[in-house]
PDB file of N, CA and C in Angstrom:
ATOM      1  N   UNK A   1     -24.071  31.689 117.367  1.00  0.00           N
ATOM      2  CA  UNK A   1     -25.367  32.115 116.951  1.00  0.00           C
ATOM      3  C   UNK A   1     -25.266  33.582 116.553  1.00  0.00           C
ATOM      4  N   UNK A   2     -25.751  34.026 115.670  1.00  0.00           N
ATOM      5  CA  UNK A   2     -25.957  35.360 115.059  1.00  0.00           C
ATOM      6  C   UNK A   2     -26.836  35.978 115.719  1.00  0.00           C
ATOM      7  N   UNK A   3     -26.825  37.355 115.049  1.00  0.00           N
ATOM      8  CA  UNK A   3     -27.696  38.073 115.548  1.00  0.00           C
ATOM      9  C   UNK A   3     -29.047  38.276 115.024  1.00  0.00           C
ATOM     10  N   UNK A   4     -28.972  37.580 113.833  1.00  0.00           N
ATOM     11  CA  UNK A   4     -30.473  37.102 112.462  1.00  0.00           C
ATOM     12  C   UNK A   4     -30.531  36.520 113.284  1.00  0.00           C
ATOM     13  N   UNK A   5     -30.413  35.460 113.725  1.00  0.00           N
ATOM     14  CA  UNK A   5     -31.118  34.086 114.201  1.00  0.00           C
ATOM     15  C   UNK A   5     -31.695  34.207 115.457  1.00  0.00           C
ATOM     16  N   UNK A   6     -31.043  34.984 116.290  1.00  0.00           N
ATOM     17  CA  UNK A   6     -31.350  35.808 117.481  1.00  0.00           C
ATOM     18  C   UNK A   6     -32.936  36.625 117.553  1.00  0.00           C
ATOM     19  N   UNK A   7     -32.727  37.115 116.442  1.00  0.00           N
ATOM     20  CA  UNK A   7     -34.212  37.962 116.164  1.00  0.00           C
ATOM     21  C   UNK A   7     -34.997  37.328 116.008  1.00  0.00           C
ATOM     22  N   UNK A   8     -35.017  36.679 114.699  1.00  0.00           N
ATOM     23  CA  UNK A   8     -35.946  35.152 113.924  1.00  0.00           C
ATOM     24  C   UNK A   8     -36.567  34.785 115.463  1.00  0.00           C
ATOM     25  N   UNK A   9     -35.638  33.976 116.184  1.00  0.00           N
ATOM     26  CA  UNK A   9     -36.293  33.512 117.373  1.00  0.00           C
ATOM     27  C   UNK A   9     -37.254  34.361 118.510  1.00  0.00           C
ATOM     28  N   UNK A  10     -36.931  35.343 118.535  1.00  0.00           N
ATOM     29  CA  UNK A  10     -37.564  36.313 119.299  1.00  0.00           C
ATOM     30  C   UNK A  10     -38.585  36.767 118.860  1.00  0.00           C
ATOM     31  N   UNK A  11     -38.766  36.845 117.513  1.00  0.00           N
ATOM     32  CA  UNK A  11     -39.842  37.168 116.927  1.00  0.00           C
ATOM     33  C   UNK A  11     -40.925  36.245 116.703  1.00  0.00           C
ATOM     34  N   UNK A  12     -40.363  35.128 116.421  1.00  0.00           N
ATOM     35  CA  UNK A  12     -41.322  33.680 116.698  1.00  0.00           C
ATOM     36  C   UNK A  12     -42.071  33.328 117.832  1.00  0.00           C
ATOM     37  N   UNK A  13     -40.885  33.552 118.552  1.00  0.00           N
ATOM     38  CA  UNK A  13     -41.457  33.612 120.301  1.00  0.00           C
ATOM     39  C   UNK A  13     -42.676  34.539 120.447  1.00  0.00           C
ATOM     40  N   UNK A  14     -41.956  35.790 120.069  1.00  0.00           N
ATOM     41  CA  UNK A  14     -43.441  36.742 120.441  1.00  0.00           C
ATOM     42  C   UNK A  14     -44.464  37.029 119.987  1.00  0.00           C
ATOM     43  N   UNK A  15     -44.640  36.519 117.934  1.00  0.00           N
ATOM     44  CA  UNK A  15     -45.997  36.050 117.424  1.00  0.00           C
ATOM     45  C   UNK A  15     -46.507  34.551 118.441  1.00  0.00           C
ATOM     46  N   UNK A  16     -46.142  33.820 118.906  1.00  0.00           N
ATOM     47  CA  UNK A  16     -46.704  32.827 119.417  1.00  0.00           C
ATOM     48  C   UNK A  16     -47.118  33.356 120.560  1.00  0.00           C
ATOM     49  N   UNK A  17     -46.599  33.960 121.176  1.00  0.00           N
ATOM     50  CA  UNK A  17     -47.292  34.723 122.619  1.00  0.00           C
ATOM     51  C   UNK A  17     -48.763  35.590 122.335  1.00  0.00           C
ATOM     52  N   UNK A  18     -48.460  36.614 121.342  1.00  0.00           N
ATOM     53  CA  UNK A  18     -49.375  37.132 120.766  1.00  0.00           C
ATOM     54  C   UNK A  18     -50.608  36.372 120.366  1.00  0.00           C
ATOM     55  N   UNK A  19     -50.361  35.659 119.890  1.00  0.00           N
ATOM     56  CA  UNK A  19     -51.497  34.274 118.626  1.00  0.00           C
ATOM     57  C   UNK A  19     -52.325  33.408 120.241  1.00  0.00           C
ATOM     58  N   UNK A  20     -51.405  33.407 120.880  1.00  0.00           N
ATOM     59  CA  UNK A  20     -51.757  32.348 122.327  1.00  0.00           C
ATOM     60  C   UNK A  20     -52.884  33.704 123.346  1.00  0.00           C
ATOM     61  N   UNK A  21     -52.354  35.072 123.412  1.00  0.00           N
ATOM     62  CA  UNK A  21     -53.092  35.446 124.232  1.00  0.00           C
ATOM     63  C   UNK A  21     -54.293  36.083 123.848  1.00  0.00           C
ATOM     64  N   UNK A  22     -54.204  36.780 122.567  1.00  0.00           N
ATOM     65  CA  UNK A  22     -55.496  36.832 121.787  1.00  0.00           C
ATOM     66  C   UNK A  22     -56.477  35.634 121.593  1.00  0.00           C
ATOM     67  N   UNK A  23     -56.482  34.071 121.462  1.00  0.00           N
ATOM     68  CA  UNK A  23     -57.204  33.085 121.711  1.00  0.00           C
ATOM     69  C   UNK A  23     -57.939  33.145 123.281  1.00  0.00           C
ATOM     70  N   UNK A  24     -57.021  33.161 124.205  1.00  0.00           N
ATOM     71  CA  UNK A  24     -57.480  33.538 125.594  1.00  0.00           C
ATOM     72  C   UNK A  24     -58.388  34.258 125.391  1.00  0.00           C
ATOM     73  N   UNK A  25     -58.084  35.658 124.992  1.00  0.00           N
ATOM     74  CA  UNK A  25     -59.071  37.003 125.016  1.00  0.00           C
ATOM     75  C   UNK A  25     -60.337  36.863 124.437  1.00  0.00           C
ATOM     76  N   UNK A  26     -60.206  36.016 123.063  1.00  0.00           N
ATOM     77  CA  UNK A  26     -61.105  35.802 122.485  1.00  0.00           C
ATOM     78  C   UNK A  26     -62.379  35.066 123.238  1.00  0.00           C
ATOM     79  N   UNK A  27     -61.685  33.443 123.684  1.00  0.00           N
ATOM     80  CA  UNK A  27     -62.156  32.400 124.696  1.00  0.00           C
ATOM     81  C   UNK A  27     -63.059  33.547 125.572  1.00  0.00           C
ATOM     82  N   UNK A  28     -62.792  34.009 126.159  1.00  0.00           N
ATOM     83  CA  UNK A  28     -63.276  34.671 127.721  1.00  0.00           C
ATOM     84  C   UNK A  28     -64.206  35.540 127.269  1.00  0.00           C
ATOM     85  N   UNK A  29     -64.165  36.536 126.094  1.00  0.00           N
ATOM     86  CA  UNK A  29     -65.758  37.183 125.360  1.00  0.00           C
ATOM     87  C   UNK A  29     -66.707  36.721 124.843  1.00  0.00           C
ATOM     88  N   UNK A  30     -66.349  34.942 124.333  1.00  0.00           N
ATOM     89  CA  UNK A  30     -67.620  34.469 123.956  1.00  0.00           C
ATOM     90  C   UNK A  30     -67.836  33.815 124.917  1.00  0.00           C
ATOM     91  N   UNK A  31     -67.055  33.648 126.027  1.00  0.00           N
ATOM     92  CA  UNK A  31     -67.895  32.484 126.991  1.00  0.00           C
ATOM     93  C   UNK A  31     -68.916  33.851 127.710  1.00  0.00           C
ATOM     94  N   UNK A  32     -68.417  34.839 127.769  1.00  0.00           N
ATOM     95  CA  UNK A  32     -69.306  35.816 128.796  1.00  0.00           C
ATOM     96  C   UNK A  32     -70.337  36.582 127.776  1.00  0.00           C
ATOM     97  N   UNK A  33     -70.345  35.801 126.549  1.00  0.00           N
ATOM     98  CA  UNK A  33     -71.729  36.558 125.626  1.00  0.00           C
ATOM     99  C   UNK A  33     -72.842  35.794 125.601  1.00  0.00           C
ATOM    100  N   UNK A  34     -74.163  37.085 126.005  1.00  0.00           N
ATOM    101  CA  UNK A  34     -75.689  36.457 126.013  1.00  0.00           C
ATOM    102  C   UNK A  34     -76.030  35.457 125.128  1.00  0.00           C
ATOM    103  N   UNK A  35     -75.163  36.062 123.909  1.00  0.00           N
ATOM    104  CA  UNK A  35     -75.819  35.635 122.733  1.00  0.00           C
ATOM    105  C   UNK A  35     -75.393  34.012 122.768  1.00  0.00           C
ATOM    106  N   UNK A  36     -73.953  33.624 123.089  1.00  0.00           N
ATOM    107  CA  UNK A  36     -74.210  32.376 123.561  1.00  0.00           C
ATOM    108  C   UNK A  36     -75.363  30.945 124.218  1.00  0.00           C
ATOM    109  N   UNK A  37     -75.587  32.286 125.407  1.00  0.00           N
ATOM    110  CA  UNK A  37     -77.143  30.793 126.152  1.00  0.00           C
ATOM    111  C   UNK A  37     -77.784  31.160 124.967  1.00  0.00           C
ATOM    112  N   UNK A  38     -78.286  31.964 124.293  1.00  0.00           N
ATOM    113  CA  UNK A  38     -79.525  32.279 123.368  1.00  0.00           C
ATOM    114  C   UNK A  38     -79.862  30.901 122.965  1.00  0.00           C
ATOM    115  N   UNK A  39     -78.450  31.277 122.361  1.00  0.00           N
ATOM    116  CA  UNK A  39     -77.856  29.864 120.857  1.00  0.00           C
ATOM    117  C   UNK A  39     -78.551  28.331 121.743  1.00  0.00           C
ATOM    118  N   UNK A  40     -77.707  28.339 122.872  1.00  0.00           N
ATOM    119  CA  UNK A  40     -77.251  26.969 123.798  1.00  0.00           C
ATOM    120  C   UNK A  40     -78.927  26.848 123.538  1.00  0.00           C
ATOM    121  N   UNK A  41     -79.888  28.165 124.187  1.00  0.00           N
ATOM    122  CA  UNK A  41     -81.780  27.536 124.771  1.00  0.00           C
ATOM    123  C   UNK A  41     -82.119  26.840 123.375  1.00  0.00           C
ATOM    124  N   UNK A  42     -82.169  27.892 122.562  1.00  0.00           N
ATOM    125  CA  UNK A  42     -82.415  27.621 120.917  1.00  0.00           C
ATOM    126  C   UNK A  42     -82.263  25.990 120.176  1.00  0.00           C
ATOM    127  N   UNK A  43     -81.086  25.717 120.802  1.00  0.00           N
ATOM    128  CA  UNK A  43     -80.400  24.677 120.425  1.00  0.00           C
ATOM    129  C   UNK A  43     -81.246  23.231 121.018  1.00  0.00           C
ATOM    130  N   UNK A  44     -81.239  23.708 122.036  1.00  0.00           N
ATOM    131  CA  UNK A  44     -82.268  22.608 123.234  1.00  0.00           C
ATOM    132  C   UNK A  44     -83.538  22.358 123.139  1.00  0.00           C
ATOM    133  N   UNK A  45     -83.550  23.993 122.728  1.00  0.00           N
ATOM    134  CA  UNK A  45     -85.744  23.433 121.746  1.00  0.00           C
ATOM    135  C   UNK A  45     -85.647  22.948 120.730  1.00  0.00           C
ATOM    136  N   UNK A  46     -84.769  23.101 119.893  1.00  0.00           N
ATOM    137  CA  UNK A  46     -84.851  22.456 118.438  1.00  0.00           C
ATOM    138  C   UNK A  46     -84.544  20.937 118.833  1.00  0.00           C
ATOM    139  N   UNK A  47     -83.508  20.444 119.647  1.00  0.00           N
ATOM    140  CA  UNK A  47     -83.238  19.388 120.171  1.00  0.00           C
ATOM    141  C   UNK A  47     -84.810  18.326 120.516  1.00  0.00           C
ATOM    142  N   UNK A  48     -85.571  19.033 121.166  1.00  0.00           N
ATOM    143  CA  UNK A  48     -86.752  18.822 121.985  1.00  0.00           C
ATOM    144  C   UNK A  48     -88.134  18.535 120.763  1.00  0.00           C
ATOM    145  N   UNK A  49     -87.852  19.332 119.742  1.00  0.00           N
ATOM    146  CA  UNK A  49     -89.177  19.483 118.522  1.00  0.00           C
ATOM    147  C   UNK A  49     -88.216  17.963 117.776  1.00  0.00           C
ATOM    148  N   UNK A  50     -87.414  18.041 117.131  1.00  0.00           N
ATOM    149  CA  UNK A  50     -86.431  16.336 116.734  1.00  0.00           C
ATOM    150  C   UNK A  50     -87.249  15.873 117.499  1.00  0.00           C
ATOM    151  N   UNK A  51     -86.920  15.163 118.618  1.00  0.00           N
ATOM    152  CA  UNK A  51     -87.307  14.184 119.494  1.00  0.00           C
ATOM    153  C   UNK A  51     -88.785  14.042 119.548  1.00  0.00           C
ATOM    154  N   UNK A  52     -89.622  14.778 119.602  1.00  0.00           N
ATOM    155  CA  UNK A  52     -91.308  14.799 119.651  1.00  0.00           C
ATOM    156  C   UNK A  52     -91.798  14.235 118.476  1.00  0.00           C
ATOM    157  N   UNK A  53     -90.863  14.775 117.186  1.00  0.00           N
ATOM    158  CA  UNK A  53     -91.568  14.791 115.857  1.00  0.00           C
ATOM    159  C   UNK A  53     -90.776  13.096 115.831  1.00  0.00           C
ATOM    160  N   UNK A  54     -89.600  12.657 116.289  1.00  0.00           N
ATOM    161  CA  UNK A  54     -89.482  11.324 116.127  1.00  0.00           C
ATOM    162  C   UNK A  54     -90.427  10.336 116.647  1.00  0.00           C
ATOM    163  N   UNK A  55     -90.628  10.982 118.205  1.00  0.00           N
ATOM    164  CA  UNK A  55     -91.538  10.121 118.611  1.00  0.00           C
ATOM    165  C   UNK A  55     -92.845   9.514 117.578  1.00  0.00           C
ATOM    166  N   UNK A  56     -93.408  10.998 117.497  1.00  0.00           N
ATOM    167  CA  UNK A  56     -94.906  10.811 116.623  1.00  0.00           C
ATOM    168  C   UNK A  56     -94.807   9.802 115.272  1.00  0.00           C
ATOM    169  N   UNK A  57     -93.495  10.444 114.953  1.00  0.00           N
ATOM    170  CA  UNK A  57     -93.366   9.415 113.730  1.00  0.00           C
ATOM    171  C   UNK A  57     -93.585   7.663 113.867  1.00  0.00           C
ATOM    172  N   UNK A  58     -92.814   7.578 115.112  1.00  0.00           N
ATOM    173  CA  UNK A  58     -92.798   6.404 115.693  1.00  0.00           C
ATOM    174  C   UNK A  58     -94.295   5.703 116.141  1.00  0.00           C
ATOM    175  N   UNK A  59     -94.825   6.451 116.625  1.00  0.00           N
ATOM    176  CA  UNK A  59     -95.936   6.301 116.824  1.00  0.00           C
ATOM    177  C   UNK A  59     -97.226   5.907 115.837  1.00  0.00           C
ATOM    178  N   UNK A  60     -97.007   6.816 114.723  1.00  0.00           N
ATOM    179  CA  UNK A  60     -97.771   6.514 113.172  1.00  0.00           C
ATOM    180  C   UNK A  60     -97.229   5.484 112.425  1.00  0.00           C
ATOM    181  N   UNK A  61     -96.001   4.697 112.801  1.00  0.00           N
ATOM    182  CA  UNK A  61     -95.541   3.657 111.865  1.00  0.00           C
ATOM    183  C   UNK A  61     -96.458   2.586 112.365  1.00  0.00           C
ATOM    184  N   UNK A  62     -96.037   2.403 113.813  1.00  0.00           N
ATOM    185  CA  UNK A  62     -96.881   1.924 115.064  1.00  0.00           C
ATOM    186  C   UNK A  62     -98.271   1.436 114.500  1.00  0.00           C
ATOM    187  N   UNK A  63     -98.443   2.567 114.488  1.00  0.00           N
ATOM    188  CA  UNK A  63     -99.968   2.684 114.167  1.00  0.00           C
ATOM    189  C   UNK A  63    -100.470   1.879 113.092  1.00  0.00           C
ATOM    190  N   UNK A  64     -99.591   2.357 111.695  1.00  0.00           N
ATOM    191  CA  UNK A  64    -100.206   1.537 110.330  1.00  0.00           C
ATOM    192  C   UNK A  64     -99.492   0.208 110.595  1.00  0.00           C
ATOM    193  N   UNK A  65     -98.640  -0.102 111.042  1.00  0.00           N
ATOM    194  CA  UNK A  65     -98.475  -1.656 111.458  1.00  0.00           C
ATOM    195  C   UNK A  65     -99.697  -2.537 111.903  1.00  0.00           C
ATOM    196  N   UNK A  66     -99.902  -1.854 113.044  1.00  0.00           N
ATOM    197  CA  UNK A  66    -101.364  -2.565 113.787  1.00  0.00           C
ATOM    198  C   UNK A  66    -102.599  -2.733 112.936  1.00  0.00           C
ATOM    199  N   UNK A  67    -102.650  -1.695 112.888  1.00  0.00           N
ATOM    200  CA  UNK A  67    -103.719  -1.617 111.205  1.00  0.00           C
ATOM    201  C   UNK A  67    -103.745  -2.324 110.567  1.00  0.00           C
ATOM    202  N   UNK A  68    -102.471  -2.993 109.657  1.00  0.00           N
ATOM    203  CA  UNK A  68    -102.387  -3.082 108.641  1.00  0.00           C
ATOM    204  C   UNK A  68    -102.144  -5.174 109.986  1.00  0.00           C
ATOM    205  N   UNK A  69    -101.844  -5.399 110.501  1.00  0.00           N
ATOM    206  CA  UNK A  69    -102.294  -6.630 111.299  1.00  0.00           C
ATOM    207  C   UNK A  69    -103.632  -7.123 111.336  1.00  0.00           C
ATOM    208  N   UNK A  70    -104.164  -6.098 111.870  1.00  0.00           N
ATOM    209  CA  UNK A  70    -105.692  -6.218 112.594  1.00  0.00           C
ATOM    210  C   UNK A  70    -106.520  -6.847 111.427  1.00  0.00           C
ATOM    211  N   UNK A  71    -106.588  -6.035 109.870  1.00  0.00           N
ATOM    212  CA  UNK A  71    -106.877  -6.181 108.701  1.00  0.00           C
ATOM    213  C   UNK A  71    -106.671  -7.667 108.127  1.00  0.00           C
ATOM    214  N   UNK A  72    -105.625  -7.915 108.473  1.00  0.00           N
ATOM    215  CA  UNK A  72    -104.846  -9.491 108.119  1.00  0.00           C
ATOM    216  C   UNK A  72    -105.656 -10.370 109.134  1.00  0.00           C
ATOM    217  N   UNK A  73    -105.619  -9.898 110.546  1.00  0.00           N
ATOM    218  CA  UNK A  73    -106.640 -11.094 111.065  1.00  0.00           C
ATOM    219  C   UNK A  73    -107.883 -10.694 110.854  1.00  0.00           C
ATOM    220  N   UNK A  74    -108.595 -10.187 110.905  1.00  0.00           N
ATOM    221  CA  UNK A  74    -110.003 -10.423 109.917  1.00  0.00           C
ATOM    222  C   UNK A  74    -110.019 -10.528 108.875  1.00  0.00           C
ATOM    223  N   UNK A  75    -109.454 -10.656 107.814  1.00  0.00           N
ATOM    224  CA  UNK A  75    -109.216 -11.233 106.612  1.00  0.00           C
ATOM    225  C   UNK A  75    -109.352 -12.538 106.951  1.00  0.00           C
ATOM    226  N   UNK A  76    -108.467 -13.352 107.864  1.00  0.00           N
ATOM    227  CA  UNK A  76    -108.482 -14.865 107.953  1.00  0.00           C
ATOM    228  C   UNK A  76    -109.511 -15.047 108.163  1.00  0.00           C
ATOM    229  N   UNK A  77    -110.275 -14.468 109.657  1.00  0.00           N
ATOM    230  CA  UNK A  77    -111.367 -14.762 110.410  1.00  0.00           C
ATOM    231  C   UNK A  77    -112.138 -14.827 108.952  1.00  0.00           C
ATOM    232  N   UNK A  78    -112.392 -13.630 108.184  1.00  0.00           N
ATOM    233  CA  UNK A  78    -113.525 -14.044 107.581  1.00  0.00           C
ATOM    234  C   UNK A  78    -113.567 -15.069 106.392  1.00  0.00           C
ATOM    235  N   UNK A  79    -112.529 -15.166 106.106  1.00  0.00           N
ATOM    236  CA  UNK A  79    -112.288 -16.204 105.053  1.00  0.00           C
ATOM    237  C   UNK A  79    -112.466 -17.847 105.531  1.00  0.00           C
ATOM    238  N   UNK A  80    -111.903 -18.085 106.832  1.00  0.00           N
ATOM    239  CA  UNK A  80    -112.156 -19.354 107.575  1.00  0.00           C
ATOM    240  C   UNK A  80    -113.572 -19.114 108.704  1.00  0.00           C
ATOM    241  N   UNK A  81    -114.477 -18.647 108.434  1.00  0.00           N
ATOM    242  CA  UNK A  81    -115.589 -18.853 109.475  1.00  0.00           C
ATOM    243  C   UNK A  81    -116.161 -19.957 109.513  1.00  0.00           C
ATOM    244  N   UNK A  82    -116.544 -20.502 107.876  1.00  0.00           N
ATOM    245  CA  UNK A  82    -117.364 -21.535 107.414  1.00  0.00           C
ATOM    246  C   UNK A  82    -116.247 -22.858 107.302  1.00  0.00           C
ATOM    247  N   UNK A  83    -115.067 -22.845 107.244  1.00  0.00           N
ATOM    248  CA  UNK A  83    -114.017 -24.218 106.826  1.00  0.00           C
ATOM    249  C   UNK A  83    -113.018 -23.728 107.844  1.00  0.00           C
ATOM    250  N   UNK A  84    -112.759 -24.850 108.571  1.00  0.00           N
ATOM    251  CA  UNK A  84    -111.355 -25.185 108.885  1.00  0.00           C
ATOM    252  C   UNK A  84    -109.854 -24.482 108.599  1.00  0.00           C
ATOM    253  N   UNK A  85    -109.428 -23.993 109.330  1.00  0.00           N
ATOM    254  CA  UNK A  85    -108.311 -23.446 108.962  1.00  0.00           C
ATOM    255  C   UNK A  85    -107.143 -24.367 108.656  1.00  0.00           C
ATOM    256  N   UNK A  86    -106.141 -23.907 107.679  1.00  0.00           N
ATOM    257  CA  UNK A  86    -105.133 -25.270 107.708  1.00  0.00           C
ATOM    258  C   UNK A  86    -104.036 -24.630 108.435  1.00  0.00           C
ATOM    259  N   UNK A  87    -102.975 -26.207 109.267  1.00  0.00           N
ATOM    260  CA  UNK A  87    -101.951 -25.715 110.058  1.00  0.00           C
ATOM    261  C   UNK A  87    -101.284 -24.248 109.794  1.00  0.00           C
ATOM    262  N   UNK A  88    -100.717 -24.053 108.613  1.00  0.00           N
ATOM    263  CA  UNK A  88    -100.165 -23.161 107.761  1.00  0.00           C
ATOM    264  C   UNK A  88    -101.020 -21.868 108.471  1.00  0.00           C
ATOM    265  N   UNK A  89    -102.384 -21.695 108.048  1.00  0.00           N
ATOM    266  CA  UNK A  89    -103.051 -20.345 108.417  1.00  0.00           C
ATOM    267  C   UNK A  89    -103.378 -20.398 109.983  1.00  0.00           C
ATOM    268  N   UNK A  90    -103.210 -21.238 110.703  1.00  0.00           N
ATOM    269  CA  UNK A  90    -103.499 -21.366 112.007  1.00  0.00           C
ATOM    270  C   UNK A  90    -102.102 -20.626 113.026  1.00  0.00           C
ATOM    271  N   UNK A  91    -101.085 -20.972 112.252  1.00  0.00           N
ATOM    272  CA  UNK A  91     -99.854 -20.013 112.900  1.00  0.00           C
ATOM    273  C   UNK A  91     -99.096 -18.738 112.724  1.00  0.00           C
ATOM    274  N   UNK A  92     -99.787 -18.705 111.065  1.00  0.00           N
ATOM    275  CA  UNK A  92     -99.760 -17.115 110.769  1.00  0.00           C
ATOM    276  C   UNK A  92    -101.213 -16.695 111.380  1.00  0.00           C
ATOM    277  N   UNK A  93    -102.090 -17.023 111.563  1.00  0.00           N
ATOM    278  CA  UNK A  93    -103.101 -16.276 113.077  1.00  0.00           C
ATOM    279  C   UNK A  93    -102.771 -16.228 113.932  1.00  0.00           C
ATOM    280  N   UNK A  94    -101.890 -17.114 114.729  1.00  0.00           N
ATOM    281  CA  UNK A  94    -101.602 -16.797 115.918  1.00  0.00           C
ATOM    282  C   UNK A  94    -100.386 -15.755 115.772  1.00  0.00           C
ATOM    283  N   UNK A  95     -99.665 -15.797 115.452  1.00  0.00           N
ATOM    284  CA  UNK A  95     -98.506 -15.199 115.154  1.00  0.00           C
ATOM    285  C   UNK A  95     -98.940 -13.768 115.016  1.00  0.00           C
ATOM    286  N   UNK A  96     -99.986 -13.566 114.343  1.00  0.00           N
ATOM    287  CA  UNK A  96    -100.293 -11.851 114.047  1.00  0.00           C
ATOM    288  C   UNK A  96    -101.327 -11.391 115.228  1.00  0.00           C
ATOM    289  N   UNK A  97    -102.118 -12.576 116.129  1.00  0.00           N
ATOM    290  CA  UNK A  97    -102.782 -12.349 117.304  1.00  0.00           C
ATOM    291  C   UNK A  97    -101.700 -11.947 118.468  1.00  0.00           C
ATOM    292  N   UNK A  98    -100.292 -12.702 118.487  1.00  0.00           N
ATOM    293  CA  UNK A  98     -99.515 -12.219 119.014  1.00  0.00           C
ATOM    294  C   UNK A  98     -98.885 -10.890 118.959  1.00  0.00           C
ATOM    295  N   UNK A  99     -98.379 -10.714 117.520  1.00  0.00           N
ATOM    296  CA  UNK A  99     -98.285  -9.244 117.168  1.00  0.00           C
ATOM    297  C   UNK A  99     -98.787  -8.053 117.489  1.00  0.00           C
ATOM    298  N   UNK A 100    -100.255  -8.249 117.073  1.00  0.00           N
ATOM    299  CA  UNK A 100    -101.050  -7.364 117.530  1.00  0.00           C
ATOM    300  C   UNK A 100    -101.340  -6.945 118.937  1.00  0.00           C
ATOM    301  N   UNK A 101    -101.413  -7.673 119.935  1.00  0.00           N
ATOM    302  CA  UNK A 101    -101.151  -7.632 121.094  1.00  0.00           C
ATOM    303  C   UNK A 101     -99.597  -6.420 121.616  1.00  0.00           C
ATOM    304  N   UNK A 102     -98.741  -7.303 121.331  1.00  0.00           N
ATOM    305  CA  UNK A 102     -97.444  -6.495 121.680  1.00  0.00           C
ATOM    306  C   UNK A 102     -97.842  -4.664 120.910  1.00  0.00           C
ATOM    307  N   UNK A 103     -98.037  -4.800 119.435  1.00  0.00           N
ATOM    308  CA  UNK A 103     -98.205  -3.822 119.239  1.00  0.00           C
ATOM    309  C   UNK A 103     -99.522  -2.407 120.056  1.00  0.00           C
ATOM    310  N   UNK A 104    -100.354  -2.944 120.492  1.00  0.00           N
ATOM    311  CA  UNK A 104    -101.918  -2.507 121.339  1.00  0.00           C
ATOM    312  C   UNK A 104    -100.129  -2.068 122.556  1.00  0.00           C
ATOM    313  N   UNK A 105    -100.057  -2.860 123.213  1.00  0.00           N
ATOM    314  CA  UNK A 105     -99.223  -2.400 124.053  1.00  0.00           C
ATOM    315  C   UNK A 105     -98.055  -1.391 124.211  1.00  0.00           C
ATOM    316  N   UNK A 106     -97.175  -1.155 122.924  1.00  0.00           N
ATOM    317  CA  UNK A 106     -96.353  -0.281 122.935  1.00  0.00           C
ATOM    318  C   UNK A 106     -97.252   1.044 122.912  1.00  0.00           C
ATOM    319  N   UNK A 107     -98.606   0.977 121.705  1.00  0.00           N
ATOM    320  CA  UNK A 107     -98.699   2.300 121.317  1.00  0.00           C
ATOM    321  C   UNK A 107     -99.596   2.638 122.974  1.00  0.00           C
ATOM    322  N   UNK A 108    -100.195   1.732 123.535  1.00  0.00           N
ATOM    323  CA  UNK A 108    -100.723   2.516 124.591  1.00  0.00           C
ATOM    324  C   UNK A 108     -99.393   2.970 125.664  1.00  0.00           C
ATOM    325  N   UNK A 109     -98.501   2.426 125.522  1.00  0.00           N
ATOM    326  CA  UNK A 109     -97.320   2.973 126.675  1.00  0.00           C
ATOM    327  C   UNK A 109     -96.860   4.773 125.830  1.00  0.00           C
ATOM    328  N   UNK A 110     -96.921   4.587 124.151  1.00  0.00           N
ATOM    329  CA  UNK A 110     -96.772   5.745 124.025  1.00  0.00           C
ATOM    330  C   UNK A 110     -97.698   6.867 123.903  1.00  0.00           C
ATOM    331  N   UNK A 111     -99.108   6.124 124.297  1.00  0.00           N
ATOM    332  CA  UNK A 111     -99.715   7.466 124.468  1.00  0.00           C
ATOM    333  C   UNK A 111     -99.710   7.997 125.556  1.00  0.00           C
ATOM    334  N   UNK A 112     -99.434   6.968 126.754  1.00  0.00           N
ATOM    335  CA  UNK A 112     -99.744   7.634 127.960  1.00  0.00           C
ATOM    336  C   UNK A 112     -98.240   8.838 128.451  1.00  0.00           C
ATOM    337  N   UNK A 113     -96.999   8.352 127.643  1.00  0.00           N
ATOM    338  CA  UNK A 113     -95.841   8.896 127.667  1.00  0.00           C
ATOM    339  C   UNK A 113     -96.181  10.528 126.961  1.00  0.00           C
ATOM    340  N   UNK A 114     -97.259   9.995 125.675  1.00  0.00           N
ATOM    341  CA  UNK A 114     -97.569  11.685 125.314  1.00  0.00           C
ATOM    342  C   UNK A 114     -98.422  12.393 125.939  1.00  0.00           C
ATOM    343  N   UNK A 115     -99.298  12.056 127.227  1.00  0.00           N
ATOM    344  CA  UNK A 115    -100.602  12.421 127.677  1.00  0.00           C
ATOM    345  C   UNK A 115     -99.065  12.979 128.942  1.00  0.00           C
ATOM    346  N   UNK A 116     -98.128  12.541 129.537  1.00  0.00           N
ATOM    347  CA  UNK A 116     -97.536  13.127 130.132  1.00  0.00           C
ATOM    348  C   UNK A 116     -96.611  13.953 129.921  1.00  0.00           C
ATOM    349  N   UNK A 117     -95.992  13.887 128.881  1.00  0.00           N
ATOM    350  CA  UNK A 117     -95.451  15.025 127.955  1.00  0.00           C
ATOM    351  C   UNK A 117     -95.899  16.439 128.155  1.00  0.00           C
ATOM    352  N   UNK A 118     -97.164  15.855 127.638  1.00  0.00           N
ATOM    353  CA  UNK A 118     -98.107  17.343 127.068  1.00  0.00           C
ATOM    354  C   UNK A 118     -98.189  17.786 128.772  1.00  0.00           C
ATOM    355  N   UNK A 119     -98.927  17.056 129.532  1.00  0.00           N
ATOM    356  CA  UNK A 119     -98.989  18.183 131.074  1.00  0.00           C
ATOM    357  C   UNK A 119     -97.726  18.569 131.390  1.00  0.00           C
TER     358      UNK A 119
END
């Protein structure tokens, strides 16, 4: 082995030592900077406003669903008051009496989820 090759290696060695303990140094000033939690709280409210504004969204789809049900069964109702309903419209009524139901139920589970939210 030479004495080039000797160096080469030593010098490799000791940029990698260098490159390795400056990462350390680095590591250990941002873990001990304020500005870090800032970021982390920041991060967790924005996290928190997503999630609310999904909910609501969820909630208004919710909403014009039921609506847009409720509308469909009084439509039937009033169209069949005076005649007989046929099989056909008798199970798309029930079917959307069912609907509507389940739906009355989610949105009241999510209001009471937002009535506890908010306190």
């Amino acid at each position: 082995m030479s004495i080039k090759k000797v160096g080469v290696y030593l010098s490799c060695l000791t940029a990698a030592i260098t490159i390795i303990g400056s990462l350390y140094f680095l590591d250990i000033k941002w873990e001990e900077s304020p500005a870090i939690d800032k970021l982390q709280g920041t991060v967790i409210f924005l996290k928190e406003q997503v999630n609310f504004q999904g909910d609501r969204l969820d909630q208004k789809l919710l909403q014009d669903r039921t609506d847009w049900v409720q509308e469909r069964i009084f439509l039937l109702e009033d169209r069949h008051t005076k005649i007989e309903m046929p099989q056909t419209i008798k199970e798309e009524y029930r079917k959307l009496k069912i609907e509507l139901k389940l739906n009355l139920d989610k949105l009241k589970s999510l209001w009471i989820k937002d009535v506890k939210n908010s306190n």
